[in-house]
Structures are given as C-alpha cells and as structure tokens.
N, C-alpha and C. Protein backbone atom coordinates (compact mmCIF):
# COMPACT_ATOMS: atom_id res chain seq x y z
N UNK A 1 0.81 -1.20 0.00
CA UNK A 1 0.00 0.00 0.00
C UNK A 1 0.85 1.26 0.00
N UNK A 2 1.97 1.14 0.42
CA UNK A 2 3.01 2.71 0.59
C UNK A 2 3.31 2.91 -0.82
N UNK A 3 3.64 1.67 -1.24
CA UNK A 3 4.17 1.97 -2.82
C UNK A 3 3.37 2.84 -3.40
N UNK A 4 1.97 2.40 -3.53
CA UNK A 4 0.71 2.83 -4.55
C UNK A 4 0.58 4.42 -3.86
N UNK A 5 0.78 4.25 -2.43
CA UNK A 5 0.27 5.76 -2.20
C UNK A 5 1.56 6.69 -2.94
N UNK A 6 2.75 6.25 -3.11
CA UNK A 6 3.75 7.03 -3.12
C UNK A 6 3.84 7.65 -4.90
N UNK A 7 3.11 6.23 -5.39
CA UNK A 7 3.16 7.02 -7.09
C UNK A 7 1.77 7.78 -6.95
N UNK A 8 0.74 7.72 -6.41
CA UNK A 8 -0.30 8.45 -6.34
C UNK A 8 0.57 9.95 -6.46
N UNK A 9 1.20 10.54 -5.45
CA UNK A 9 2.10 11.27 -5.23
C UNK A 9 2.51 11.61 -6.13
N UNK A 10 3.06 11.25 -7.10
CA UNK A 10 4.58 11.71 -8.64
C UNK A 10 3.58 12.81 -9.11
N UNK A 11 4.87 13.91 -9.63
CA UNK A 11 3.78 14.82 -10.57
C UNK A 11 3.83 13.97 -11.66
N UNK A 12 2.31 14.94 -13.09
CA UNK A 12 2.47 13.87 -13.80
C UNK A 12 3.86 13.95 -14.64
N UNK A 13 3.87 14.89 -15.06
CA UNK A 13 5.85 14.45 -15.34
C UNK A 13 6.28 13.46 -15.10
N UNK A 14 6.61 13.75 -13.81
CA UNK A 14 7.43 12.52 -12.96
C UNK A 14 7.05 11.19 -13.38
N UNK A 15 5.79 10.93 -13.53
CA UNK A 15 5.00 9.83 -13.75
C UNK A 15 5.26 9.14 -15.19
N UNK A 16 4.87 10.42 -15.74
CA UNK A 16 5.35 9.83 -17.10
C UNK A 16 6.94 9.33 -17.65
N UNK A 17 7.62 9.96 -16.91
CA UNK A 17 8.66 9.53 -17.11
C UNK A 17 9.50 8.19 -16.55
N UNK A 18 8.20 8.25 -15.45
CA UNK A 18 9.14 6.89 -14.67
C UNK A 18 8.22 5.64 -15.69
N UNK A 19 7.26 5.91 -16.25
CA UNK A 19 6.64 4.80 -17.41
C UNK A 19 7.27 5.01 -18.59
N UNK A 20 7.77 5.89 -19.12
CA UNK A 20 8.67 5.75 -20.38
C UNK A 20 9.72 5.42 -20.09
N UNK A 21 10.36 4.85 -19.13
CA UNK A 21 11.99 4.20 -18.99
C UNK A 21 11.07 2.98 -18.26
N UNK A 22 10.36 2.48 -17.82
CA UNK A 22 10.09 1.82 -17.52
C UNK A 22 9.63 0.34 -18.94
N UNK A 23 9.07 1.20 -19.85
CA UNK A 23 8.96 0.56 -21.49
C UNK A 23 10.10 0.66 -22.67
N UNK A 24 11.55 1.24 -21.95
CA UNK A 24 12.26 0.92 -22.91
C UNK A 24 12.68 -0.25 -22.83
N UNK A 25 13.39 -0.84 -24.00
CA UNK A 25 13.90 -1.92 -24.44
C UNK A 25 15.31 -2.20 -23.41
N UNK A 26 15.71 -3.26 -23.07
CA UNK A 26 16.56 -3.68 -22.50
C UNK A 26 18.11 -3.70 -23.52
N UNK A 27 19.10 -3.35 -23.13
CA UNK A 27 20.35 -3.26 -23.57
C UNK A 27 20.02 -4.74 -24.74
N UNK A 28 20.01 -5.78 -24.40
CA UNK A 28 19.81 -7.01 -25.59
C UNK A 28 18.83 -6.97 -26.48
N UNK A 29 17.59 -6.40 -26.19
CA UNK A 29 16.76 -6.18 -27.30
C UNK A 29 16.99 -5.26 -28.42
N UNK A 30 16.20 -5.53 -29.63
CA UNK A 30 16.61 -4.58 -30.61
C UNK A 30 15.67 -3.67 -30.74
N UNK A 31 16.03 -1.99 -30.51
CA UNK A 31 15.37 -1.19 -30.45
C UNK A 31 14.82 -0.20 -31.61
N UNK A 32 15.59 -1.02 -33.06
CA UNK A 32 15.38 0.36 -34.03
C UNK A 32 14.45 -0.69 -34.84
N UNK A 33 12.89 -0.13 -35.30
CA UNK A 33 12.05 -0.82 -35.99
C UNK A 33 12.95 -1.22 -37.77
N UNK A 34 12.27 -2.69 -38.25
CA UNK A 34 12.69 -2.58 -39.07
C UNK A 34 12.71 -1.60 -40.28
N UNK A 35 13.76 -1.54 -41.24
CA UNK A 35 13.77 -0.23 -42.19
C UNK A 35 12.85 -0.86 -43.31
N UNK A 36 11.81 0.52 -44.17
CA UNK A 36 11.07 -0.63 -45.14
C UNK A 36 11.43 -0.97 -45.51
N UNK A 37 10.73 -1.49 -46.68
CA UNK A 37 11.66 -2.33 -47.90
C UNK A 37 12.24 -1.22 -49.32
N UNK A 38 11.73 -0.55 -49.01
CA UNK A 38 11.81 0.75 -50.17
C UNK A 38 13.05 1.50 -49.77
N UNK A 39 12.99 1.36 -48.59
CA UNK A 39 14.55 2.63 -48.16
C UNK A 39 15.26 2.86 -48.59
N UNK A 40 16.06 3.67 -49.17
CA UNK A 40 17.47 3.59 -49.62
C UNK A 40 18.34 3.92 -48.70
N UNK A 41 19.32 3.23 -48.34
CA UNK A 41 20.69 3.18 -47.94
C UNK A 41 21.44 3.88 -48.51
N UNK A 42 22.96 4.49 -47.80
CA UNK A 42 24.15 5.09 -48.28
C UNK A 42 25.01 3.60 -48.24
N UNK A 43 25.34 2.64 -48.69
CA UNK A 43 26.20 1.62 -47.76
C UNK A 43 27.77 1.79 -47.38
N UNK A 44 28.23 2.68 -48.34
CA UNK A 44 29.10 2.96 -47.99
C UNK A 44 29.08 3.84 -46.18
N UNK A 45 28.18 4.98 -46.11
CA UNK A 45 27.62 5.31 -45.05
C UNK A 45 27.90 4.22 -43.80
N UNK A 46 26.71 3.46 -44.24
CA UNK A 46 26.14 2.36 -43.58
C UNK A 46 27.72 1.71 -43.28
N UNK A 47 28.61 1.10 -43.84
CA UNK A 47 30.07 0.54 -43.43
C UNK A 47 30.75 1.55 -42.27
N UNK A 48 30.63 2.97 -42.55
CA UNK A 48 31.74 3.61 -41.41
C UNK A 48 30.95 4.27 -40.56
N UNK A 49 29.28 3.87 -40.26
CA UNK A 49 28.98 4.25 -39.29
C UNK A 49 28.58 2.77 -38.16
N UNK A 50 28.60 1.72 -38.82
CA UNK A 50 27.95 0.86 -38.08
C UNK A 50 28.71 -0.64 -38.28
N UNK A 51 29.16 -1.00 -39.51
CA UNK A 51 30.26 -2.16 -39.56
C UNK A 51 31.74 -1.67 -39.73
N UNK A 52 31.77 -0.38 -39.77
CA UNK A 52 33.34 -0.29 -39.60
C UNK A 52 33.77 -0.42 -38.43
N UNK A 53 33.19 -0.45 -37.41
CA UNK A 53 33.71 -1.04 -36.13
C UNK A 53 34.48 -1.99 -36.04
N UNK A 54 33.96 -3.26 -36.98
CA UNK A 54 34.89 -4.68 -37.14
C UNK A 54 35.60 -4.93 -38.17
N UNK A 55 34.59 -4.43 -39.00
CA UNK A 55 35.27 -4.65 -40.59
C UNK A 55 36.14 -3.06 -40.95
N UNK A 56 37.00 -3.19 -40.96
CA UNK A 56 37.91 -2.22 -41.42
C UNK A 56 37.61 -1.27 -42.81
N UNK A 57 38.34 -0.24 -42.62
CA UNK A 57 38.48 0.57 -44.11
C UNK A 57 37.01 -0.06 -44.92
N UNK A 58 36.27 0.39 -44.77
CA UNK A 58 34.61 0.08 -45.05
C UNK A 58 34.39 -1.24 -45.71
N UNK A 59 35.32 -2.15 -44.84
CA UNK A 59 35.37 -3.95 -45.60
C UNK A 59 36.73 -4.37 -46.11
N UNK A 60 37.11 -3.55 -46.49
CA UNK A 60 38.64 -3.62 -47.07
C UNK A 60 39.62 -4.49 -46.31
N UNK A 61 39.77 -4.38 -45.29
CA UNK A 61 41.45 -4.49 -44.24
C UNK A 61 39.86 -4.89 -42.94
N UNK A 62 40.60 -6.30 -42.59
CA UNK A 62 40.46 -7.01 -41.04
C UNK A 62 40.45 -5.91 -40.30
N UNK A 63 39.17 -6.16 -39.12
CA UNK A 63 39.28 -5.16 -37.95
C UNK A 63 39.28 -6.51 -37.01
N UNK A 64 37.96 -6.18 -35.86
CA UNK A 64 37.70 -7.18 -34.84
C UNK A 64 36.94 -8.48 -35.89
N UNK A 65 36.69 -7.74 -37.07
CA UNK A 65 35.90 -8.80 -38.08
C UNK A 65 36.79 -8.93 -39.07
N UNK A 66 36.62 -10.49 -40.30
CA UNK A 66 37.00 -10.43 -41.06
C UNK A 66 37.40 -9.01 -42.31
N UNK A 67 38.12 -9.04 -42.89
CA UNK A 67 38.10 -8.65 -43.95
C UNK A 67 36.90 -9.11 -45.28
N UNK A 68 36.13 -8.07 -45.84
CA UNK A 68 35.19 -8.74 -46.46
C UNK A 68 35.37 -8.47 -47.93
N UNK A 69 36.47 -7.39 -48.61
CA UNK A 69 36.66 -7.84 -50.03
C UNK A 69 37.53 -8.89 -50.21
N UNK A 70 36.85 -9.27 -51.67
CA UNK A 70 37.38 -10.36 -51.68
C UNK A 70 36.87 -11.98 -51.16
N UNK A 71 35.77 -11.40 -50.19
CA UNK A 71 35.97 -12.75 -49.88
C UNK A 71 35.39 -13.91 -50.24
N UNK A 72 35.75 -15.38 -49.96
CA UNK A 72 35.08 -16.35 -50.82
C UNK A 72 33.72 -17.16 -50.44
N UNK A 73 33.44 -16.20 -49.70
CA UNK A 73 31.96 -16.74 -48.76
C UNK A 73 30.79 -16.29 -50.25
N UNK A 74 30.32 -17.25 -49.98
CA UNK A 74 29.08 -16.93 -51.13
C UNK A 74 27.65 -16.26 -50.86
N UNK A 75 26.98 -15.73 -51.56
CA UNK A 75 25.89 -14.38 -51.11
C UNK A 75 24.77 -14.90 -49.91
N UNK A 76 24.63 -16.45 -50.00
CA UNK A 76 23.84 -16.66 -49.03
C UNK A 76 24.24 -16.92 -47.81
N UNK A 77 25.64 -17.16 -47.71
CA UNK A 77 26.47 -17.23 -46.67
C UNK A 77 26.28 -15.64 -45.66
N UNK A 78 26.68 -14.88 -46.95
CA UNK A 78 27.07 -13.24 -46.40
C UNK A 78 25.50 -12.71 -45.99
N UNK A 79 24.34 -13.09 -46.68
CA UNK A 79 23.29 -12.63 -46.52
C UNK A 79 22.43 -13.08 -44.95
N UNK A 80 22.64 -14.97 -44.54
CA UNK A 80 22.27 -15.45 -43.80
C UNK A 80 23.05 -14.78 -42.53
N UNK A 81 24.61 -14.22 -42.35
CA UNK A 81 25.30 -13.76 -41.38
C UNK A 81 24.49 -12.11 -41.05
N UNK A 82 24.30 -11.52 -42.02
CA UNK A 82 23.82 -10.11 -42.02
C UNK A 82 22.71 -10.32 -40.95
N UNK A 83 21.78 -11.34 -41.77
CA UNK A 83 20.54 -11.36 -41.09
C UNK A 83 20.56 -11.87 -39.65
N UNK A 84 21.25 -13.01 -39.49
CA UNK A 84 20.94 -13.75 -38.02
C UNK A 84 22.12 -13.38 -37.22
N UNK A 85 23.53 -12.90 -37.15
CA UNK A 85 24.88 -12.90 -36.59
C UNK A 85 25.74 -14.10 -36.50
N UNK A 86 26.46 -13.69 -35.83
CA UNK A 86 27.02 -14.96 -34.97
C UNK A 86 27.40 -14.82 -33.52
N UNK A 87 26.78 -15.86 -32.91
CA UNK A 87 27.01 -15.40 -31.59
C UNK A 87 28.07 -15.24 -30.96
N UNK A 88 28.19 -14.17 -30.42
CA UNK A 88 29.40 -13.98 -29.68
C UNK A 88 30.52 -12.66 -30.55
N UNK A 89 30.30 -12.99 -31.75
CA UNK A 89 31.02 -12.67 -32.88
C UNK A 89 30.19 -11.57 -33.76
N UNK A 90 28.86 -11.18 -34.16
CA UNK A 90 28.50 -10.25 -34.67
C UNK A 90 27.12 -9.83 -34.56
N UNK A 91 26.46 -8.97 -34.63
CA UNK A 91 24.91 -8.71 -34.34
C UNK A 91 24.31 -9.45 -35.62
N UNK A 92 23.00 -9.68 -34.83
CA UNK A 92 22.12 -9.67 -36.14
C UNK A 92 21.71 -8.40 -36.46
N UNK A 93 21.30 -7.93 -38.11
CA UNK A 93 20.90 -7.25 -38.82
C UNK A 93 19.90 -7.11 -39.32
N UNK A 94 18.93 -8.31 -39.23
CA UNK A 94 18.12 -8.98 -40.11
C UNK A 94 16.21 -8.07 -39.09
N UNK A 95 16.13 -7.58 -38.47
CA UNK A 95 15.25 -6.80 -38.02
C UNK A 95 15.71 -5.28 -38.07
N UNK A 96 16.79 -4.79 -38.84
CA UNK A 96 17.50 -3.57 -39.43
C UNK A 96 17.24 -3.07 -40.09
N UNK A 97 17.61 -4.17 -41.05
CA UNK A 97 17.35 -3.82 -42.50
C UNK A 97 16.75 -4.54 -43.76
N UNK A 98 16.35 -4.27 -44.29
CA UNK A 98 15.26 -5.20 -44.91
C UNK A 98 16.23 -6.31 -45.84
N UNK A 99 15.12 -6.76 -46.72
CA UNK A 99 15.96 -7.94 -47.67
C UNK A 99 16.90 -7.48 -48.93
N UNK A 100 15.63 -6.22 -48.99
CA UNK A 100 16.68 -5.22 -50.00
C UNK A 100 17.47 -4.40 -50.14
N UNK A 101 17.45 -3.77 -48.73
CA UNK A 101 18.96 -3.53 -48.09
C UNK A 101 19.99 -4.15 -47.95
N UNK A 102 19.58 -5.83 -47.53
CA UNK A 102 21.00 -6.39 -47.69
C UNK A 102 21.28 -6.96 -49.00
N UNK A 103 20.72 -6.78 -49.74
CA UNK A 103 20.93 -7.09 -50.79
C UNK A 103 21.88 -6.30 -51.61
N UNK A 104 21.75 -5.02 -51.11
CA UNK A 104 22.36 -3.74 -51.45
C UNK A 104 23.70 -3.96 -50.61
N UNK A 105 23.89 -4.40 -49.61
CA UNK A 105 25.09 -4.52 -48.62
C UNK A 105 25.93 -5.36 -49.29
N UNK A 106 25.66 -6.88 -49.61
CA UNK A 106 25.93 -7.51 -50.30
C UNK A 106 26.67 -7.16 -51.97
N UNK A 107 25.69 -6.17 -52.98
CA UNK A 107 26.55 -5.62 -53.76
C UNK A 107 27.73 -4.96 -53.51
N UNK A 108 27.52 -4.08 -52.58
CA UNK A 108 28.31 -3.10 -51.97
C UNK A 108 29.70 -4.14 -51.44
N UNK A 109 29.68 -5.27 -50.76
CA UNK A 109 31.31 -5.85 -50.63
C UNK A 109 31.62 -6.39 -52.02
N UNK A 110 31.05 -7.12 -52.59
CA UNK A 110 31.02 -7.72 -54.02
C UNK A 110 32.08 -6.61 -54.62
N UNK A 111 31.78 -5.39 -54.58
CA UNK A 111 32.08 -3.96 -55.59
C UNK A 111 33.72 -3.73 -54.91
N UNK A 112 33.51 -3.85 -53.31
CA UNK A 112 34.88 -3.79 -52.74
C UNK A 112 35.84 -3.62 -53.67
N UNK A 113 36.96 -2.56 -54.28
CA UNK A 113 38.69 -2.77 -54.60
C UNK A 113 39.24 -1.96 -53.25
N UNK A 114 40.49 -2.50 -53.82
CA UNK A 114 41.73 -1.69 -53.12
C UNK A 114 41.56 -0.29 -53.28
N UNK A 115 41.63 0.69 -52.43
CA UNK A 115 42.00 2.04 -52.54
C UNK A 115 42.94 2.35 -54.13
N UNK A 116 43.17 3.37 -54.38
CA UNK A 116 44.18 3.85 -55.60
C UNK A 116 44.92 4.34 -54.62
N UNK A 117 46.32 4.51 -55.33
CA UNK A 117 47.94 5.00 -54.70
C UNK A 117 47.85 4.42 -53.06
C-alpha cells in the first residue's frame, strides 16, 4: 500500500517519465524498428557508421571482423550472417534492415577494390 500511495504522489511528469523508462527496451533487445523495404541506404555510409567497427576501411582491411573484399563466402552465406549474426562474434541485422537492403550490402562488398595510390 506505501508503494501505490507514493506514485499516487509523482507529478504527472514525474509519472510519465518513470513509465517511459520503464517501457524501454533492455540493452539485448533490438530497439530500431525494421527499415522498409523501399529505403534507400548510403552503404558505404552504412560501413563507417555501423560495420566499420569490425570490418575495417569500409570492408577492405580485417578489424575485430573479417576482412570482407574479396571474400570467398558466397551471397547466401554473407546474406544469412547479415541477417541472423554470430554469436558472440557479430549482431544480427536482419530486423535492421530489410531484404533489400542487404541485398544492397551484399553488392556493396562484391564492388569492394583496393583504394588507388
């Protein structure tokens, strides 16, 4: 009963705010709705804001992740990792970004060269 009297009490501010942190998502859940299917992506963007963390030089050069030009993993390989992760080893993507986004991600290492000079 002290409890109930004590939020009786909150202004509503207060109130509301202690119910909007109360409905956010937990550090493990995924909090950003999926993107439509229409979206367009920057992917290059998309590499040095969000996989250049692991994957180096926007795929180019090994970070905490493989190196991804070049590599000999095949599209459903690269597509099934995007979407689900690996545990321990990379997020899933696959409530991110749509099918045609990664599809677009997918061109986008495919396209991977070496820098010039």
């Amino acid at each position: 009963m002290r409890l109930a009297w004590k939020i009786t009490t909150l202004s509503m501010p207060a109130l509301a705010a202690l119910l909007t942190i109360s409905t956010l998502p937990s550090r493990g859940q995924q909090s950003t709705p999926p993107a439509p299917e229409n979206e367009q992506i920057d992917v290059g963007q998309l590499f040095a804001t969000t996989c250049g963390w692991c994957h180096s030089d926007g795929g180019r050069a090994a970070g905490k992740g493989p190196q991804l030009m070049d590599t000999k993993r095949d599209d459903d390989f690269i597509r099934n990792r995007i979407k689900h992760g690996k545990e321990g080893a990379m997020p899933a993507f696959g409530a991110t970004f749509s099918d045609a986004q990664i599809e677009e991600i997918i061109r986008y290492i495919r396209a991977l060269k070496p820098h010039e000079g």
